[in-house]
Protein backbone atom coordinates (compact mmCIF):
# COMPACT_ATOMS: atom_id res chain seq x y z
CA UNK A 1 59.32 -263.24 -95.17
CA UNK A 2 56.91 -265.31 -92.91
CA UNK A 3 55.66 -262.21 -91.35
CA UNK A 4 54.36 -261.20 -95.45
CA UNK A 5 53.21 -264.89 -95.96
CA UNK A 6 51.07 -265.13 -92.96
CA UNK A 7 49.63 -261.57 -94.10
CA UNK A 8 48.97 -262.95 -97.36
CA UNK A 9 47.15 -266.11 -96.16
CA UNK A 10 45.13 -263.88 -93.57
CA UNK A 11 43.71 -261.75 -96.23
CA UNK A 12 43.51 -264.56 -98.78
CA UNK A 13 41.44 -266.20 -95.91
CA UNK A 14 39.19 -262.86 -95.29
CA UNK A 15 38.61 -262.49 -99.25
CA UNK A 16 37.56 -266.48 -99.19
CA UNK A 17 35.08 -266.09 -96.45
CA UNK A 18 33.64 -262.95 -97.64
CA UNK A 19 33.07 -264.46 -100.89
CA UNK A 20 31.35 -267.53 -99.20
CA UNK A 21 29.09 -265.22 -97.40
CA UNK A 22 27.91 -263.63 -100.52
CA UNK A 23 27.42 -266.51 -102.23
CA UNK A 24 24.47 -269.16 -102.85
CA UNK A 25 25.65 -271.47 -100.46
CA UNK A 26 26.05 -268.91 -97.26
CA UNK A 27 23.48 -269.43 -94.77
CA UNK A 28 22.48 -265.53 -94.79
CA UNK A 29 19.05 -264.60 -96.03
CA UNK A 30 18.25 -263.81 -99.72
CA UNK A 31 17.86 -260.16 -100.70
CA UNK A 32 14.51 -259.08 -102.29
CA UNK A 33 13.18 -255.28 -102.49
CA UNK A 34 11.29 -254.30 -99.82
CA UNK A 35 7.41 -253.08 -100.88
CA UNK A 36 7.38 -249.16 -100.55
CA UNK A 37 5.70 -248.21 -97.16
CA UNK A 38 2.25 -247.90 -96.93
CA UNK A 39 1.54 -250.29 -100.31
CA UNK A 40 0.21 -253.35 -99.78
CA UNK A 41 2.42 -256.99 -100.99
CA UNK A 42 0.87 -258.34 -103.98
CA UNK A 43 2.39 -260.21 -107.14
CA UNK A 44 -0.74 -262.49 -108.95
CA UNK A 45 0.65 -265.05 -111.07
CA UNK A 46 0.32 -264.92 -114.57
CA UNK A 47 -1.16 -267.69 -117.03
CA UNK A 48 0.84 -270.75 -116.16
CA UNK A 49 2.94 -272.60 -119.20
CA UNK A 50 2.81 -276.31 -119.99
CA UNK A 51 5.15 -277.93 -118.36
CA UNK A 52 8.19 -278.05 -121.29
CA UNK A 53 6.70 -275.91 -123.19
CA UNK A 54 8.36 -272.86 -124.80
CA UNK A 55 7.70 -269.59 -122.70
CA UNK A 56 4.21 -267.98 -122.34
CA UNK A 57 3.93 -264.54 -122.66
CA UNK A 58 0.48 -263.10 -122.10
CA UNK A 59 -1.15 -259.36 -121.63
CA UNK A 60 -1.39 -257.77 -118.57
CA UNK A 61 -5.09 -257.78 -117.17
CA UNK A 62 -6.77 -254.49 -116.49
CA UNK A 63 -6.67 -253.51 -113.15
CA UNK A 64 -2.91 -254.73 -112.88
CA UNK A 65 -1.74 -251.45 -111.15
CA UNK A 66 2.31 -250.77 -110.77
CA UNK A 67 4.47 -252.40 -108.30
CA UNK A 68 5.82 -249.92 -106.15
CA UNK A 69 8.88 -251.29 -104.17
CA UNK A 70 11.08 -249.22 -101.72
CA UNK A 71 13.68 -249.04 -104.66
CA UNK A 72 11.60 -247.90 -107.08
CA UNK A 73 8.76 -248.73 -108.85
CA UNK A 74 7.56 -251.79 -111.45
CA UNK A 75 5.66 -251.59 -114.21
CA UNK A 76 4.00 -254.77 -115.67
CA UNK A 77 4.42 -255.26 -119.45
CA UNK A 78 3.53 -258.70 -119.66
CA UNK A 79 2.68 -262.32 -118.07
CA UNK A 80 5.52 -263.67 -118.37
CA UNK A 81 5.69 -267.84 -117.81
CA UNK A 82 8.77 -270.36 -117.87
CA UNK A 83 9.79 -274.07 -117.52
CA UNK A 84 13.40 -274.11 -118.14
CA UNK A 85 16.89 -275.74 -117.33
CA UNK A 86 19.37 -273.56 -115.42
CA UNK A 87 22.15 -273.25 -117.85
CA UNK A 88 24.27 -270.88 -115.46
CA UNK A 89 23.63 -268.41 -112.23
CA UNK A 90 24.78 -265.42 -111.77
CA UNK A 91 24.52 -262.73 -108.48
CA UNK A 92 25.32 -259.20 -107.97
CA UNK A 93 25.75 -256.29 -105.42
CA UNK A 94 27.13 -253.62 -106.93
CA UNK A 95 25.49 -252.12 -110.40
CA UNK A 96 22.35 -250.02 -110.54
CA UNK A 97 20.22 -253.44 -111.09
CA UNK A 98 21.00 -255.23 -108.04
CA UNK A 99 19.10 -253.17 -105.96
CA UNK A 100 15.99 -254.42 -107.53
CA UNK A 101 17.27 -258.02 -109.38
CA UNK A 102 20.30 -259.43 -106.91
CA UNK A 103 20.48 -262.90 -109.94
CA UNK A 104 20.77 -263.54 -113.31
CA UNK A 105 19.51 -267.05 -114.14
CA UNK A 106 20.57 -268.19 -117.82
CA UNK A 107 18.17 -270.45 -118.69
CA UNK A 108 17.23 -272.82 -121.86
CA UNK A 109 14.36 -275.18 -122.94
CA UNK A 110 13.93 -277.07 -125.92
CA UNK A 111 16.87 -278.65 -127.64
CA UNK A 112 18.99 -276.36 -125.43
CA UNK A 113 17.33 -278.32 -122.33
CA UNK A 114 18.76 -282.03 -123.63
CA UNK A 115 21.51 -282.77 -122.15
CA UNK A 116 23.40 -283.95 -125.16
CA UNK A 117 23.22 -280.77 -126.88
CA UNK A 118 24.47 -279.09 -123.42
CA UNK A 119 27.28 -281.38 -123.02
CA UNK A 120 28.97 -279.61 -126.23
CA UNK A 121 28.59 -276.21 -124.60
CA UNK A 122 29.93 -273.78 -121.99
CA UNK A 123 28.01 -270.72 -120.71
CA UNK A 124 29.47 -267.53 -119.13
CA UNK A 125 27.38 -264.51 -117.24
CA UNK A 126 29.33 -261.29 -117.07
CA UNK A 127 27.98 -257.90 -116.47
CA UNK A 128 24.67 -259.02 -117.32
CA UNK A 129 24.89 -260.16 -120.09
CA UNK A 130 24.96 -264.14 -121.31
CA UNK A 131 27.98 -265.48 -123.89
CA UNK A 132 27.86 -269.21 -125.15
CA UNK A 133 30.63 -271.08 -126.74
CA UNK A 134 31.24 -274.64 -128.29
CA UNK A 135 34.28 -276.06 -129.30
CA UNK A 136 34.21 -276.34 -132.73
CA UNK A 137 30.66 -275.88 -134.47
CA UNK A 138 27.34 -275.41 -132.80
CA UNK A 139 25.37 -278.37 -131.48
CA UNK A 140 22.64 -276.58 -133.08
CA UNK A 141 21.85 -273.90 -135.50
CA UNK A 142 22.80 -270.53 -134.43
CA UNK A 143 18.94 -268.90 -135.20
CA UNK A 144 17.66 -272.02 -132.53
CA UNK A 145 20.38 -271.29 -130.01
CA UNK A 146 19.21 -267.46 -130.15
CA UNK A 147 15.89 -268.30 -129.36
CA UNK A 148 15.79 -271.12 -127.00
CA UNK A 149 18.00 -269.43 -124.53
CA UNK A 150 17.51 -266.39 -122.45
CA UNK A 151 19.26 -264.20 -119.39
CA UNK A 152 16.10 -263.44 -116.94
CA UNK A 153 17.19 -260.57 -114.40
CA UNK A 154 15.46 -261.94 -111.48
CA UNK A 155 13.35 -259.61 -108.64
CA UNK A 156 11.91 -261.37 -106.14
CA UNK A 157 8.49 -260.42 -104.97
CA UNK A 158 8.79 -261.60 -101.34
CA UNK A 159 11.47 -264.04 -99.14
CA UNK A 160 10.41 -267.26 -100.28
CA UNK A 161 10.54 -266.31 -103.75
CA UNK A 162 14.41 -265.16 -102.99
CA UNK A 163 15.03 -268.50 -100.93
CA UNK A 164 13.98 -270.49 -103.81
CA UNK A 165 15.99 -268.54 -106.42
CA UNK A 166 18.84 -268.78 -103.97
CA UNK A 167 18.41 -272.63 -104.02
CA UNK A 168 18.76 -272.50 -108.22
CA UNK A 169 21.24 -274.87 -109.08
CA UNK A 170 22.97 -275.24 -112.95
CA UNK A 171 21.44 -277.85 -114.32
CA UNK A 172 18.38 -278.31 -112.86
CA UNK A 173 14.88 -277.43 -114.21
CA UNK A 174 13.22 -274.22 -113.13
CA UNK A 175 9.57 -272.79 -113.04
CA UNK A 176 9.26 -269.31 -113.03
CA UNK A 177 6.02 -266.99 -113.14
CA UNK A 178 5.80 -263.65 -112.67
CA UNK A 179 5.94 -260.55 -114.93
CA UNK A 180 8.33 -258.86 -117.38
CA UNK A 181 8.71 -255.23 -116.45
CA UNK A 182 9.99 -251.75 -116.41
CA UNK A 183 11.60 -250.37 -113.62
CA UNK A 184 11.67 -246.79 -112.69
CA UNK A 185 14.05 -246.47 -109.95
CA UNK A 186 13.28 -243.21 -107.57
CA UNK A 187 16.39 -241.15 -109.07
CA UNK A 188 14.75 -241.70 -112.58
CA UNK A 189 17.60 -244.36 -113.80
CA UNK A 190 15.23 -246.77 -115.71
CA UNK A 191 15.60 -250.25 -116.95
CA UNK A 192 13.17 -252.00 -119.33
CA UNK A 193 12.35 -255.77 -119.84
CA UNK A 194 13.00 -257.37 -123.51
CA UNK A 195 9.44 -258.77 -124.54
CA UNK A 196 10.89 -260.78 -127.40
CA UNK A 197 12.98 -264.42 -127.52
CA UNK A 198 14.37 -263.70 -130.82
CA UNK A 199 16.56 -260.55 -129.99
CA UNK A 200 20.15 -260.58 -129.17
CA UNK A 201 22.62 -258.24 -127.11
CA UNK A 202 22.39 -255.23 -125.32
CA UNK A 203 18.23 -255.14 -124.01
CA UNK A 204 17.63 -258.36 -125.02
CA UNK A 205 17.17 -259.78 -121.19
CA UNK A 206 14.14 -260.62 -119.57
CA UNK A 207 13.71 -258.61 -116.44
CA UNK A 208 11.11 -260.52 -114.29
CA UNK A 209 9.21 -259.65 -111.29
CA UNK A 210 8.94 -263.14 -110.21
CA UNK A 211 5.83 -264.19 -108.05
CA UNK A 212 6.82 -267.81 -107.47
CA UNK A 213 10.41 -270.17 -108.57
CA UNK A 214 10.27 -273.47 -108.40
CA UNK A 215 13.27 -276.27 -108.84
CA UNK A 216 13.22 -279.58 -109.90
């Protein structure tokens, strides 16, 4: 019987520290997808939104050519500009995504930024995809909650983009600029950026080539 117990608290022990390591707070460097050999590292920002301001989406400038990453490649279907509060985090390894988007950052701004308004919520990321509950009614109506809130798939355009997505904490305010995309991945799998706020459930995410994250 101790021989099984000290097994059991040896590979509880392994799964804790593997799950440390793969988490925000393990000193290993961020992933990001590497730029396809022989293209040259480039991610202009966008038009930048007022700070507290809803999300600014703007068109892509001619000239804007693809981004090709070693992964596969991006292309840009809009400016895509936000000043936000974290409402929950979210990384990945496994599914088709992360090899292009390793985070999901929930994020919400408005009346879903105020902290009373939070305080009568709870937010959950699973397989992509962002769920919201309250304990008995909604703090807010439903059609404002819809459209206030929004599940960016994060890809980082180079390491200090990644380091400072790492560093996103719930609860703090976040700046993010960069662009809304599709991806084409080099099997053909294909993924493709909501370019709405108003849509709900399966394609409704924001998938964002990010250029620069800031945290406040």
């Amino acid at each position: 019987m101790i021989e099984i117990r000290r097994d059991w608290i040896a590979a509880a022990l392994a799964l804790s520290a593997i799950g440390w390591w793969y988490s925000p707070l393990s000193p290993r460097a961020p992933y990001f997808p590497a730029v396809a050999p022989g293209d040259t590292p480039r991610c202009p920002p966008p038009p930048l939104v007022a700070a507290g301001a809803e999300p600014l989406q703007t068109a892509v400038p001619d000239g804007l050519a693809p981004f090709r990453l070693e992964p596969g490649t991006l292309t840009p279907l809009a400016g895509f500009s936000l000043d936000a509060r974290v409402l929950s985090r979210r990384d990945y390894r496994s599914d088709r995504l992360a090899d292009f988007a390793p985070t999901d950052l929930a994020v919400g701004w408005g009346r879903l930024s105020e902290d009373a308004v939070l305080a009568r919520m709870s937010f959950r990321q699973e397989v992509r995809f962002l769920s919201y509950y309250w304990p008995e009614r909604p703090p807010l109506p439903m059609q404002e909650i819809g459209r206030s809130t929004a599940n960016l798939h994060i890809i980082p355009a180079d390491a200090a983009v990644a380091q400072a997505l790492k560093r996103a904490r719930t609860g703090e305010r976040v700046r993010v600029d960069g662009w809304l995309v599709r991806i084409d991945a080099r099997d053909g799998w294909q993924a493709i950026s909501s370019l709405s706020r108003d849509d709900q459930g399966a394609g409704a995410c924001e998938i964002v080539y990010a250029c620069a994250i800031a945290s406040r």
